[in-house]
C-alpha atoms as a PDB file:
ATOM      1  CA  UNK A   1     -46.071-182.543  29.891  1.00  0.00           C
ATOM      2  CA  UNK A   2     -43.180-183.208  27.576  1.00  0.00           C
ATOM      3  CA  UNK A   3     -43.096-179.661  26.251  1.00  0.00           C
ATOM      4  CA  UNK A   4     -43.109-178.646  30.311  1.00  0.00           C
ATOM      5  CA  UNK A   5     -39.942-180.865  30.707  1.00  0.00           C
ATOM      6  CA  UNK A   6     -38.350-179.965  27.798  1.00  0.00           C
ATOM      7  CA  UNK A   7     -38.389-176.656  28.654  1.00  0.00           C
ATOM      8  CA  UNK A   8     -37.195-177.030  32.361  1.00  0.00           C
ATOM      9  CA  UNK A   9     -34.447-178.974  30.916  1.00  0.00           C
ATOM     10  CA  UNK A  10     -33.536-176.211  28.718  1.00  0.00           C
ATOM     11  CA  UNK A  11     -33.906-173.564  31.516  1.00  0.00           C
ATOM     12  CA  UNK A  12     -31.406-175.774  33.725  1.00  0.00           C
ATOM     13  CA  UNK A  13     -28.857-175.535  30.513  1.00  0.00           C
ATOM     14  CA  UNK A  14     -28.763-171.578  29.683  1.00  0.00           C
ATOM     15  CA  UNK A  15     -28.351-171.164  34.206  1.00  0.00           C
ATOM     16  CA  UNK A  16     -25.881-173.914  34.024  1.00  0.00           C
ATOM     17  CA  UNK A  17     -23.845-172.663  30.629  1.00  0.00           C
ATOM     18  CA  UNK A  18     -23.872-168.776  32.950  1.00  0.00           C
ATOM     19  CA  UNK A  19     -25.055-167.329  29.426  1.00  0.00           C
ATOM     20  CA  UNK A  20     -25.630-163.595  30.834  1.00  0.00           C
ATOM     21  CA  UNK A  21     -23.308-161.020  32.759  1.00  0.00           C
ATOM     22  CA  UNK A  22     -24.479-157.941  34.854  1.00  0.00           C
ATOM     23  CA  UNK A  23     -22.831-154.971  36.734  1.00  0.00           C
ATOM     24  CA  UNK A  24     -19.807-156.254  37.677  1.00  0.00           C
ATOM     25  CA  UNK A  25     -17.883-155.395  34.505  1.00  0.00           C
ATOM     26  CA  UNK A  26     -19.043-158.484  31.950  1.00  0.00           C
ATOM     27  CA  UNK A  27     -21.422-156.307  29.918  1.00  0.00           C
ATOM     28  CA  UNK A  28     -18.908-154.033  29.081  1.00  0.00           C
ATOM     29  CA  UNK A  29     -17.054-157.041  27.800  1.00  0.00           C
ATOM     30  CA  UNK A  30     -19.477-156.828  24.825  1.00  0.00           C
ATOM     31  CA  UNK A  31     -19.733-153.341  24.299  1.00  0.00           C
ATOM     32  CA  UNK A  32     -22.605-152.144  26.356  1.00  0.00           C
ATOM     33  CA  UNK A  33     -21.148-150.421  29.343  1.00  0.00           C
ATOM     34  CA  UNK A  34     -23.306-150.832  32.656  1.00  0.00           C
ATOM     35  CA  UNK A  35     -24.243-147.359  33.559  1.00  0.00           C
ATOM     36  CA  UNK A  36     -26.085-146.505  36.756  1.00  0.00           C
ATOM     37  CA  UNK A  37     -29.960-145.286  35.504  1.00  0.00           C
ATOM     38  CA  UNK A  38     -29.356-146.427  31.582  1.00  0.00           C
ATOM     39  CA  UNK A  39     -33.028-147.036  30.714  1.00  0.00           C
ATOM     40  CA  UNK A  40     -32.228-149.314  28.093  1.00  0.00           C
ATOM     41  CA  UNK A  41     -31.050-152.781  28.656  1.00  0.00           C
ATOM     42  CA  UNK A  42     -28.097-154.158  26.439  1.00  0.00           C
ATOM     43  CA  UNK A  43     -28.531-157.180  24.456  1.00  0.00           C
ATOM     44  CA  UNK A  44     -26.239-159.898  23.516  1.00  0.00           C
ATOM     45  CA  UNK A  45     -27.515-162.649  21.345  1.00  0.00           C
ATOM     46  CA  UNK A  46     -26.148-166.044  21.072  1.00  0.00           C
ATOM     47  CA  UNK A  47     -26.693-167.767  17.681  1.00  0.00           C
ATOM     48  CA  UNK A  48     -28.950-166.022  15.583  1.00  0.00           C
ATOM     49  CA  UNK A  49     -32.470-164.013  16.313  1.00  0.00           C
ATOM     50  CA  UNK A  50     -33.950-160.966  14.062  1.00  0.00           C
ATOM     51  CA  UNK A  51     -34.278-157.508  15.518  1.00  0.00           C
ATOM     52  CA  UNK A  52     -38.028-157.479  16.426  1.00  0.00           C
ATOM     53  CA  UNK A  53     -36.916-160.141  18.659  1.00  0.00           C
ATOM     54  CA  UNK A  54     -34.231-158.709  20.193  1.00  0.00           C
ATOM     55  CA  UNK A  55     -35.944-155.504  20.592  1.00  0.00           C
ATOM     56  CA  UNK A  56     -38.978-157.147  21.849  1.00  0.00           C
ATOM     57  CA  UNK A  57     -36.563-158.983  24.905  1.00  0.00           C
ATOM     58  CA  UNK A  58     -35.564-155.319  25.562  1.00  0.00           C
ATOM     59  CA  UNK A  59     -39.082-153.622  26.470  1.00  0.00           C
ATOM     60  CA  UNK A  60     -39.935-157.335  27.990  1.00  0.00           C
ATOM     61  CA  UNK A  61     -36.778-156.640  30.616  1.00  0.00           C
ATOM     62  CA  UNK A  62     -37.835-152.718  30.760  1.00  0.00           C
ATOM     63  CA  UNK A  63     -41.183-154.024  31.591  1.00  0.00           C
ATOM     64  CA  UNK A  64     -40.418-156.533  34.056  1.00  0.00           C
ATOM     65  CA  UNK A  65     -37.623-154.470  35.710  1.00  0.00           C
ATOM     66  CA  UNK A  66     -39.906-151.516  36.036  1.00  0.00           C
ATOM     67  CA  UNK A  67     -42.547-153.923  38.176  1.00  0.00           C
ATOM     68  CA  UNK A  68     -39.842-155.188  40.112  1.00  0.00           C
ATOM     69  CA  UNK A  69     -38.938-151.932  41.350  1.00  0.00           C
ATOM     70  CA  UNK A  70     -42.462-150.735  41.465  1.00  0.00           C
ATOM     71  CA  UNK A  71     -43.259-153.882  43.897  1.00  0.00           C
ATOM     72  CA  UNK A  72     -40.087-154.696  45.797  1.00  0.00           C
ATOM     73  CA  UNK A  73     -40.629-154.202  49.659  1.00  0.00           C
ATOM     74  CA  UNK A  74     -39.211-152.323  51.195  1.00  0.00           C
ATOM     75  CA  UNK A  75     -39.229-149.590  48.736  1.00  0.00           C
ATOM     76  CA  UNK A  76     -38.755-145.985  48.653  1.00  0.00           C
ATOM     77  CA  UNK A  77     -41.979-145.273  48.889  1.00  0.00           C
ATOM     78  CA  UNK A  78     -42.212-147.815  52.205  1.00  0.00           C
ATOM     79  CA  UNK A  79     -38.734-147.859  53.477  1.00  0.00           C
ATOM     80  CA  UNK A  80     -38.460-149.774  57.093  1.00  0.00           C
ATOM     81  CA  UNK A  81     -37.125-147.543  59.191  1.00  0.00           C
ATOM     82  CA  UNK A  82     -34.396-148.212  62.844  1.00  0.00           C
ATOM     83  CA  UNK A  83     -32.729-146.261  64.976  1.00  0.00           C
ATOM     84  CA  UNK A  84     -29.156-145.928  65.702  1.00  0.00           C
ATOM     85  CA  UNK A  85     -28.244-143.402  68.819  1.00  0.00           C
ATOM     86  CA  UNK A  86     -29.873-140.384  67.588  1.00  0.00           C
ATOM     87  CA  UNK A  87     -30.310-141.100  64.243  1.00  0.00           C
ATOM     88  CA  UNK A  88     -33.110-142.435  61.991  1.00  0.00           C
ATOM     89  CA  UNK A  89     -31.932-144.813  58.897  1.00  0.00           C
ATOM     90  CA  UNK A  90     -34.140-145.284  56.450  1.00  0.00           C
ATOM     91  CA  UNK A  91     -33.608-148.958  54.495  1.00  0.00           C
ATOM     92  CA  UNK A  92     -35.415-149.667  51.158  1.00  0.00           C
ATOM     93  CA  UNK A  93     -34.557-151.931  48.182  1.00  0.00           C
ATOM     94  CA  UNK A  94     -34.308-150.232  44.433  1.00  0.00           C
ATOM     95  CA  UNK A  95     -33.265-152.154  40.894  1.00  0.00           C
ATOM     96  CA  UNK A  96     -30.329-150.846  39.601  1.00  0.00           C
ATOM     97  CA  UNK A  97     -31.259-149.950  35.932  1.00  0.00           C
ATOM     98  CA  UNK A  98     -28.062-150.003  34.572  1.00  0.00           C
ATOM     99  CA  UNK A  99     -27.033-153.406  35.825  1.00  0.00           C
ATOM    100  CA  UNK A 100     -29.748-154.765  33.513  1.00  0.00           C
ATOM    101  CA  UNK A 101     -28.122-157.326  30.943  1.00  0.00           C
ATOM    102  CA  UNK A 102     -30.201-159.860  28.491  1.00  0.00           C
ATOM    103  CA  UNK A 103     -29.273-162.435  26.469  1.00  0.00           C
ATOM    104  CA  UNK A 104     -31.625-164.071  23.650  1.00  0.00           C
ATOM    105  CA  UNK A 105     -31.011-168.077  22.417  1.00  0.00           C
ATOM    106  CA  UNK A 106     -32.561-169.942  19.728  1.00  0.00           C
ATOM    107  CA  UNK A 107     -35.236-172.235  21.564  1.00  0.00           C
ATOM    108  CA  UNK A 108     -36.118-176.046  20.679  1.00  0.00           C
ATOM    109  CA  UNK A 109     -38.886-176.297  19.056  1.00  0.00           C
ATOM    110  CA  UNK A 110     -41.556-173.680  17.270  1.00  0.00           C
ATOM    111  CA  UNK A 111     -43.567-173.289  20.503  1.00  0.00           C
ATOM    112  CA  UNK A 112     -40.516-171.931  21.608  1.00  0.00           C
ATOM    113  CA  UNK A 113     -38.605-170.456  19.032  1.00  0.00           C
ATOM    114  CA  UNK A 114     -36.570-168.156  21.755  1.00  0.00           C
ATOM    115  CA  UNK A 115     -35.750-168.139  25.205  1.00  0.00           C
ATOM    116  CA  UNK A 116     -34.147-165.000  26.819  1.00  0.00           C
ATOM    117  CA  UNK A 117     -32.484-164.993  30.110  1.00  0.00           C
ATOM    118  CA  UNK A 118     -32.966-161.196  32.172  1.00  0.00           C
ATOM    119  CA  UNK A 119     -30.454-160.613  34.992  1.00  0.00           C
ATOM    120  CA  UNK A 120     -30.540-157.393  37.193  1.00  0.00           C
ATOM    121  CA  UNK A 121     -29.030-156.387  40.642  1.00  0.00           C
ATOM    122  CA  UNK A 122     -31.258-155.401  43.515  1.00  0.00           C
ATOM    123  CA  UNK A 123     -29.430-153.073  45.846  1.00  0.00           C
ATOM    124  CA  UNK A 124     -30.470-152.619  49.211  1.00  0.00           C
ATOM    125  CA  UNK A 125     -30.073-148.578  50.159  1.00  0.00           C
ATOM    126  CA  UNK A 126     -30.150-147.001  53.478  1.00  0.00           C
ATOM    127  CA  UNK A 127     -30.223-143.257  54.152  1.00  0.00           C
ATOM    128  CA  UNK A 128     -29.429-141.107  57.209  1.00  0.00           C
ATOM    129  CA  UNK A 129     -30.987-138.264  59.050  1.00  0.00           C
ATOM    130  CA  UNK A 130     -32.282-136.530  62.090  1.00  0.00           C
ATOM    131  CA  UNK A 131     -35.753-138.269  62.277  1.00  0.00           C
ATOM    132  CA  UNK A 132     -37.611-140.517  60.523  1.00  0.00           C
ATOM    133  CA  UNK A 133     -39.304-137.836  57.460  1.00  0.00           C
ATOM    134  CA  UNK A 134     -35.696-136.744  56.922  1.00  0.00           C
ATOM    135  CA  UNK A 135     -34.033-139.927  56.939  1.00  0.00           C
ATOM    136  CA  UNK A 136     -37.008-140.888  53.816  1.00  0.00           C
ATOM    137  CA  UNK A 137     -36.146-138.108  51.971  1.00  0.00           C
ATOM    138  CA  UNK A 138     -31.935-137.755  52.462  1.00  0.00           C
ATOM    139  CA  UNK A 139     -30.147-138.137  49.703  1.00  0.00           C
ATOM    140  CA  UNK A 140     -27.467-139.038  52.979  1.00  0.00           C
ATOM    141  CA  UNK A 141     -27.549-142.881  51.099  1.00  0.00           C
ATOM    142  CA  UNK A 142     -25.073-145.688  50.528  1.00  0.00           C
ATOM    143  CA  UNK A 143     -25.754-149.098  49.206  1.00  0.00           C
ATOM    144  CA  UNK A 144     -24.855-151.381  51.596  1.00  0.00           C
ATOM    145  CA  UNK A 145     -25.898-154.899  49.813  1.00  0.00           C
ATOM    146  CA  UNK A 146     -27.429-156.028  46.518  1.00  0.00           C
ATOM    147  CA  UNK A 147     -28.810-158.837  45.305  1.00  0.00           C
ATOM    148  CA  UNK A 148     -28.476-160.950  41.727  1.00  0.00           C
ATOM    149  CA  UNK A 149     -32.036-161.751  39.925  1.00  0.00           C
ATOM    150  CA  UNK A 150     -32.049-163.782  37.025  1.00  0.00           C
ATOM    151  CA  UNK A 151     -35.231-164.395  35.363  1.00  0.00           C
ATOM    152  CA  UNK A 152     -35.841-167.044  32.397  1.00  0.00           C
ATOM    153  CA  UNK A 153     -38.697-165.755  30.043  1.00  0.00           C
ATOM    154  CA  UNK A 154     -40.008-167.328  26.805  1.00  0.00           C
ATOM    155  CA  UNK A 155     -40.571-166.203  22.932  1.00  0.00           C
ATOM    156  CA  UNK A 156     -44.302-167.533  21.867  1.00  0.00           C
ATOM    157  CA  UNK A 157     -44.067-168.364  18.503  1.00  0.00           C
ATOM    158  CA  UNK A 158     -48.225-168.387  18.285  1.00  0.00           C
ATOM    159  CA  UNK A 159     -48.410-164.562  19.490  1.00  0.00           C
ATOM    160  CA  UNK A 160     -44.968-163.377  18.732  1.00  0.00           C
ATOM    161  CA  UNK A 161     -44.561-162.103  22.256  1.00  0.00           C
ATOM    162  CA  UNK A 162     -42.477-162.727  25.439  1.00  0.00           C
ATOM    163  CA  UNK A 163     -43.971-164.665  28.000  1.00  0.00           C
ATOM    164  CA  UNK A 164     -42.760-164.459  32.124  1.00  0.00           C
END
């Protein structure tokens, strides 16, 4: 139970100390430019943390941002669809690739050697068209809304993994 506390109390410190930028211009701060559909997300580090680490909080937010967009409803694949006149609009919810910024911190204890904090914008799309199959497939889209996700993961110093 301690460990469980200690590490809530830690998670309310790297939200509260706003560790991690996204889209909106502080990841270029750093050098790593936010560019719509970069498969790769950009890592800063705070204090100190070897490369297989680093690069190891990069496929984690790959991997997690990949079943995000995968599972997200309404997606693409399932948009929900309304009417406006004559006109079909198709409305799904996509992860923005390039908004994806991570940040890596030394962690408390060896349990926890690192914690890493993933943030990514979901954007909420809608497309236009005559009926509802061509409103699906238009590339007629704007973004009219997005969301901030920020999600807290673990380093396991037993497996030498990332745990969310």
């Amino acid at each position: 139970m301690k460990l469980h506390s200690s590490f809530a109390a830690l998670a309310s410190c790297l939200l509260l100390l706003g560790g991690c930028g996204s889209s909106t211009g502080a990841a270029s701060d750093k050098g790593c430019p936010a560019v719509p559909g970069k498969q790769d997300a950009c890592i800063t580090t705070a204090g100190d943390a070897p490369d297989d680490v680093k690069a190891g909080l990069r496929a984690a937010a790959q991997d997690l941002t990949g079943r995000a967009g995968r599972t997200v409803m309404p997606n693409k694949n399932k948009p929900q669809f309304r009417t406006a006149g004559k006109e079909h609009i198709a409305r799904y919810i996509a992860v923005d690739q390039g908004s994806v910024h991570c940040q890596v911190r030394k962690g408390q204890n060896k349990h926890t050697p690192y914690t890493g904090l993933i943030s990514y914008d979901e954007v909420t799309m809608e497309c236009r068209g005559a009926t509802k199959a061509e409103a699906a497939k238009s590339t007629n889209c704007r973004s009219v809304g997005s969301a901030s996700r920020k999600e807290l993961i673990r380093y396991d110093g037993k497996t030498k993994k990332w745990v969310f």
